[in-house]
Protein backbone atom coordinates (compact mmCIF):
# COMPACT_ATOMS: atom_id res chain seq x y z
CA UNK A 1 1.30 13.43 10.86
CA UNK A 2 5.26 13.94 11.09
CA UNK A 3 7.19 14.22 7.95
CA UNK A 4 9.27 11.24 9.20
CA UNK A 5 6.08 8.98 9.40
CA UNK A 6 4.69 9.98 5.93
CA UNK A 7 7.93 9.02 4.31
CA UNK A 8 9.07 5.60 6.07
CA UNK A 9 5.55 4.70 4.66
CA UNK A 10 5.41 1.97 2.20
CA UNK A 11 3.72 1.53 -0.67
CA UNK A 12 2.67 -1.25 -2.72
CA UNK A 13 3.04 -2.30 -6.49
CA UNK A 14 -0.08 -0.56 -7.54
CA UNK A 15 0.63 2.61 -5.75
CA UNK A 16 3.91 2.56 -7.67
CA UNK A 17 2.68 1.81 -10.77
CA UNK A 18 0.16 4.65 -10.40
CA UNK A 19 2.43 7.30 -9.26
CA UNK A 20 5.35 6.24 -11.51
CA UNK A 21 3.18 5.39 -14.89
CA UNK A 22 5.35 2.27 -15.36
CA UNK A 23 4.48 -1.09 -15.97
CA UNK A 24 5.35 -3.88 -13.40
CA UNK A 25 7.74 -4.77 -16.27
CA UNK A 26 9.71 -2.01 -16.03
CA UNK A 27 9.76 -1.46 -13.00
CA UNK A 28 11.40 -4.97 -12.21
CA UNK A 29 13.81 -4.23 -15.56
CA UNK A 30 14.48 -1.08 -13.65
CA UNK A 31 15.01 -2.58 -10.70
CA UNK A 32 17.36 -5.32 -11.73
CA UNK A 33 19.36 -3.03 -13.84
CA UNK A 34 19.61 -0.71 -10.30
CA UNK A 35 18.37 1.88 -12.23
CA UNK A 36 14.83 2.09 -9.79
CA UNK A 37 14.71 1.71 -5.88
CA UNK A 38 14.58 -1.81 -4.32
CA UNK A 39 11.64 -3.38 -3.13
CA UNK A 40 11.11 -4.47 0.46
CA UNK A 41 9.87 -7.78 1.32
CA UNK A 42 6.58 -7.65 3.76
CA UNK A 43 6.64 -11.03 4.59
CA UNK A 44 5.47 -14.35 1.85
CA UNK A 45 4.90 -13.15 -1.78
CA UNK A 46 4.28 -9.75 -0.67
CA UNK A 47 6.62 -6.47 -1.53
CA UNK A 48 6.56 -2.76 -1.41
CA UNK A 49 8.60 0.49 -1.98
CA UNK A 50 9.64 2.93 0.49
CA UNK A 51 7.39 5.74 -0.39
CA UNK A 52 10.38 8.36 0.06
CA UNK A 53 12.57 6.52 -2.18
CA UNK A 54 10.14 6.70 -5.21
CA UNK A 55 9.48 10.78 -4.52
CA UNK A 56 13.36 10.36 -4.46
CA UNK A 57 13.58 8.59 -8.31
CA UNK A 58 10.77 10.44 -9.79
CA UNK A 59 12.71 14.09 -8.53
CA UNK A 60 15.51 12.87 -10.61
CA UNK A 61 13.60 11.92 -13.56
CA UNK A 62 11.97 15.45 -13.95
């Protein structure tokens, strides 16, 4: 799989919350305060993350 393909990928809230060790709290009091990446709506009720974005915020947390 291209690099370009694995990135663009998106992942949803438990994926997040697994790979970030946040709460879905925090992560939308993250979000809000634009201090976390924004979701993407997927269509209805249903959101993800860009899966290079989080890599992105969780390199600049370390």
């Amino acid at each position: 799989m291209k690099q370009t393909e694995t990135t663009d990928r998106i992942l949803r809230a438990k994926e997040v919350i697994s790979l970030t060790g946040l709460s879905r709290t925090t992560i939308w009091r993250l979000e809000k305060q634009g201090e976390f990446p924004a979701r993407v709506s997927l269509g209805g009720n249903r959101v993800g993350w860009r899966v290079s974005e989080i890599n992105h915020w969780i390199g600049t947390r370390v």
